[in-house]
Structures are given as structure tokens and as C-alpha cells.
Protein backbone atom coordinates (compact mmCIF):
# COMPACT_ATOMS: atom_id res chain seq x y z
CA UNK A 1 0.00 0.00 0.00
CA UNK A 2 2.44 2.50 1.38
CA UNK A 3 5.12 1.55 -2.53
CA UNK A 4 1.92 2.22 -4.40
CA UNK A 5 1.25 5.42 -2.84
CA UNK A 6 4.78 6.31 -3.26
CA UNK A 7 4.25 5.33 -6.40
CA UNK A 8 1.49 7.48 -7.30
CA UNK A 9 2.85 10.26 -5.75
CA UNK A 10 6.26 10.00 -7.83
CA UNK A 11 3.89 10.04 -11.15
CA UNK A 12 2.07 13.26 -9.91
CA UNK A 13 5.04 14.74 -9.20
CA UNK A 14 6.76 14.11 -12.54
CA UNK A 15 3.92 15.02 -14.63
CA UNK A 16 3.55 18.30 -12.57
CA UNK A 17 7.57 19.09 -13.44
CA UNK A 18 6.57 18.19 -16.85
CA UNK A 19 3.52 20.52 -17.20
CA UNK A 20 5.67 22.94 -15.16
CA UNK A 21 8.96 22.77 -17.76
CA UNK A 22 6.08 22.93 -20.61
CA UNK A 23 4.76 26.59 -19.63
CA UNK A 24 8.33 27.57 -18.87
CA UNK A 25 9.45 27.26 -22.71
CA UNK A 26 5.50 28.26 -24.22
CA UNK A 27 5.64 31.36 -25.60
CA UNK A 28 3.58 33.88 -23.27
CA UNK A 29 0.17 34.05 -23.82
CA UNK A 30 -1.97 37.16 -25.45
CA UNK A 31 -3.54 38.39 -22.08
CA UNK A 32 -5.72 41.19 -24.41
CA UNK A 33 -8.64 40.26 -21.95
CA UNK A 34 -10.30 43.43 -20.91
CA UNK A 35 -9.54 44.30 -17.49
CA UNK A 36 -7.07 41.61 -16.87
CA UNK A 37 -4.25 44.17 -17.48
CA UNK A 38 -3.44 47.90 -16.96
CA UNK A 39 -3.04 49.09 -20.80
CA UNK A 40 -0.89 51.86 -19.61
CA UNK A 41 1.80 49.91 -17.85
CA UNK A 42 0.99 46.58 -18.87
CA UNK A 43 0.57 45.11 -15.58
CA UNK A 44 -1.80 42.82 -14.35
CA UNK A 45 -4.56 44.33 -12.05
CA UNK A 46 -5.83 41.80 -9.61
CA UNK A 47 -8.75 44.48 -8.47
CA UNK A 48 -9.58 45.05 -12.07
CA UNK A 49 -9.56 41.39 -12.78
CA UNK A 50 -11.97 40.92 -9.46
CA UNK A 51 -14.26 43.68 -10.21
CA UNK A 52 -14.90 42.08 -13.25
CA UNK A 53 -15.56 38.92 -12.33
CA UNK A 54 -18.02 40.33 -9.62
CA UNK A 55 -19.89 42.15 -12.42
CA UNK A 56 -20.05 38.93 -14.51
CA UNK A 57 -21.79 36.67 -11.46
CA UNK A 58 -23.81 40.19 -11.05
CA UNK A 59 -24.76 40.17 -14.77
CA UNK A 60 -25.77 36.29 -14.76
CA UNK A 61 -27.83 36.35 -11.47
CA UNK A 62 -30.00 39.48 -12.85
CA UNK A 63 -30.11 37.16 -16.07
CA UNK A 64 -31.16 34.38 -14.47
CA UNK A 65 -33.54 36.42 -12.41
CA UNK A 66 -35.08 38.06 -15.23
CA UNK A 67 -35.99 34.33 -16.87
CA UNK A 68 -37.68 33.06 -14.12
CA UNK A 69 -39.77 36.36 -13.39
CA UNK A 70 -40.52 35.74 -16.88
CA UNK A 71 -41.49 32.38 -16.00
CA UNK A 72 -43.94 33.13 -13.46
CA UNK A 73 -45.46 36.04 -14.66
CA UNK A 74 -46.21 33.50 -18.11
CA UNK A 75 -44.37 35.54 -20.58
CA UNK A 76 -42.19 32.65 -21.25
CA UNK A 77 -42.48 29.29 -21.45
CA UNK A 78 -39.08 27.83 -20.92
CA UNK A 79 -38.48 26.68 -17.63
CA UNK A 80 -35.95 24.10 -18.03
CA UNK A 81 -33.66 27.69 -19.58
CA UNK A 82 -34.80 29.82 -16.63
CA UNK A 83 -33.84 26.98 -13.86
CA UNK A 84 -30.53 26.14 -15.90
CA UNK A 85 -29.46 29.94 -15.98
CA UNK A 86 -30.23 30.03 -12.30
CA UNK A 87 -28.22 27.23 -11.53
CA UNK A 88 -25.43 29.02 -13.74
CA UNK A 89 -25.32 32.11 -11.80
CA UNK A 90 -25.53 29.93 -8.16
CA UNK A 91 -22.39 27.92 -9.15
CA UNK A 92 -20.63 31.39 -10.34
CA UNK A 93 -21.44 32.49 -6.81
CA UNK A 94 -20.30 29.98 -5.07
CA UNK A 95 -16.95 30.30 -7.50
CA UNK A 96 -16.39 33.59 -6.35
CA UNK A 97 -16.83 33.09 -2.72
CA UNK A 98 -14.08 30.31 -3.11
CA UNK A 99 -11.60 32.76 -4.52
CA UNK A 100 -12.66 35.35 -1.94
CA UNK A 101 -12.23 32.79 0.88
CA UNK A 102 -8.37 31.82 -0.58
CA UNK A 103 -8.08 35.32 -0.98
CA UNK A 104 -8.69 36.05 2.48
CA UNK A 105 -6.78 32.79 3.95
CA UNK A 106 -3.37 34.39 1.81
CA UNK A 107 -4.39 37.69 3.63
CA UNK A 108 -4.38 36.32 6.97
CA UNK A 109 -1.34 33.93 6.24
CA UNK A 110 0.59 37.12 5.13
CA UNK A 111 -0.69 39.21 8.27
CA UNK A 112 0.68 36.30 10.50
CA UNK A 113 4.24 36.65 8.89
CA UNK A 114 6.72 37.88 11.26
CA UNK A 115 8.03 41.45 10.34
């Protein structure tokens, strides 16, 4: 049990160096994404980058919102769309409390560092 977890453990490892040495020698990447980086200095904006991602899950839950008042007032007939778009916008919620919680955790961890 414990040479097969070893095991295991050896072939994560080597395919992470792998992926790892991979994105080392790729090319870099066309980050033209709006609001992922500051045009003017071409650095990356993490605020930017998390206001717009809080405007996206904003923008799906009035979406989804919208289809199912839709729903019930009978202007539309297309439930199955108006329950999948609400279950879209839940699961982008719950996404972005994730990152906020990990966010927070490497907040606290850096406030514990000794000075």
C-alpha cells in the first residue's frame, strides 16, 4: 500500500515538473482580456480582474432572475432555460466566494508573517 502510494505520488510529481517545464518554454500568452491588465503599464490588475468577475456573477444572477420572473409572470415558457441559468449564476457564486475565501486565507497567512 504504502510503494503504491509512493508510487502514485512519484507520477504526480513528474507530470507536474513536466507541465511545469512545458509553460516555462511556451511562448507567453496574449492576455488582451479586458480588465485583466493595466493598458498603460501593462501590468496585471488583480482588483480590475476581481471587479470584473463580480460584475459577470452580477450580470448572470440578474439574467437568471429576469428568466424566471418571466417564468412566473407567463411571458415565457421555458423553464428548463430559466432553472438552468439560475443554476449558472448559483455555481458562479459559489466560484467567487471560493476565490474570496483563498483570498482572504493568503491575507491572513501574510498578516501572520513575522516582520
Amino acid at each position: 500500500m504504502g510503494t503504491e502510494l509512493a508510487g502514485l505520488i512519484k507520477a504526480d510529481l513528474a507530470a507536474l515538473t513536466n507541465d511545469a517545464n512545458r509553460l516555462a518554454i511556451a511562448p507567453p500568452a496574449d492576455h488582451s482580456a479586458p480588465g485583466t491588465f493595466n493598458n498603460s503599464q501593462g501590468a496585471f490588475s488583480f482588483t480590475q480582474s476581481m471587479k470584473d468577475a463580480l460584475a459577470s456573477v452580477d450580470s448572470e444572477d440578474r439574467a437568471a432572475a429576469d428568466r424566471m420572473a418571466a417564468v412566473d409572470a407567463g411571458k415565457s415558457d421555458d423553464l428548463v432555460g430559466a432553472m438552468l441559468a439560475s443554476q449558472q449564476a448559483s455555481l458562479s457564486f459559489s466560484m467567487l466566494m471560493q476565490v474570496r475565501n483563498k483570498v482572504m486565507g493568503a491575507v491572513d497567512d501574510l498578516l501572520k508573517l513575522p516582520v
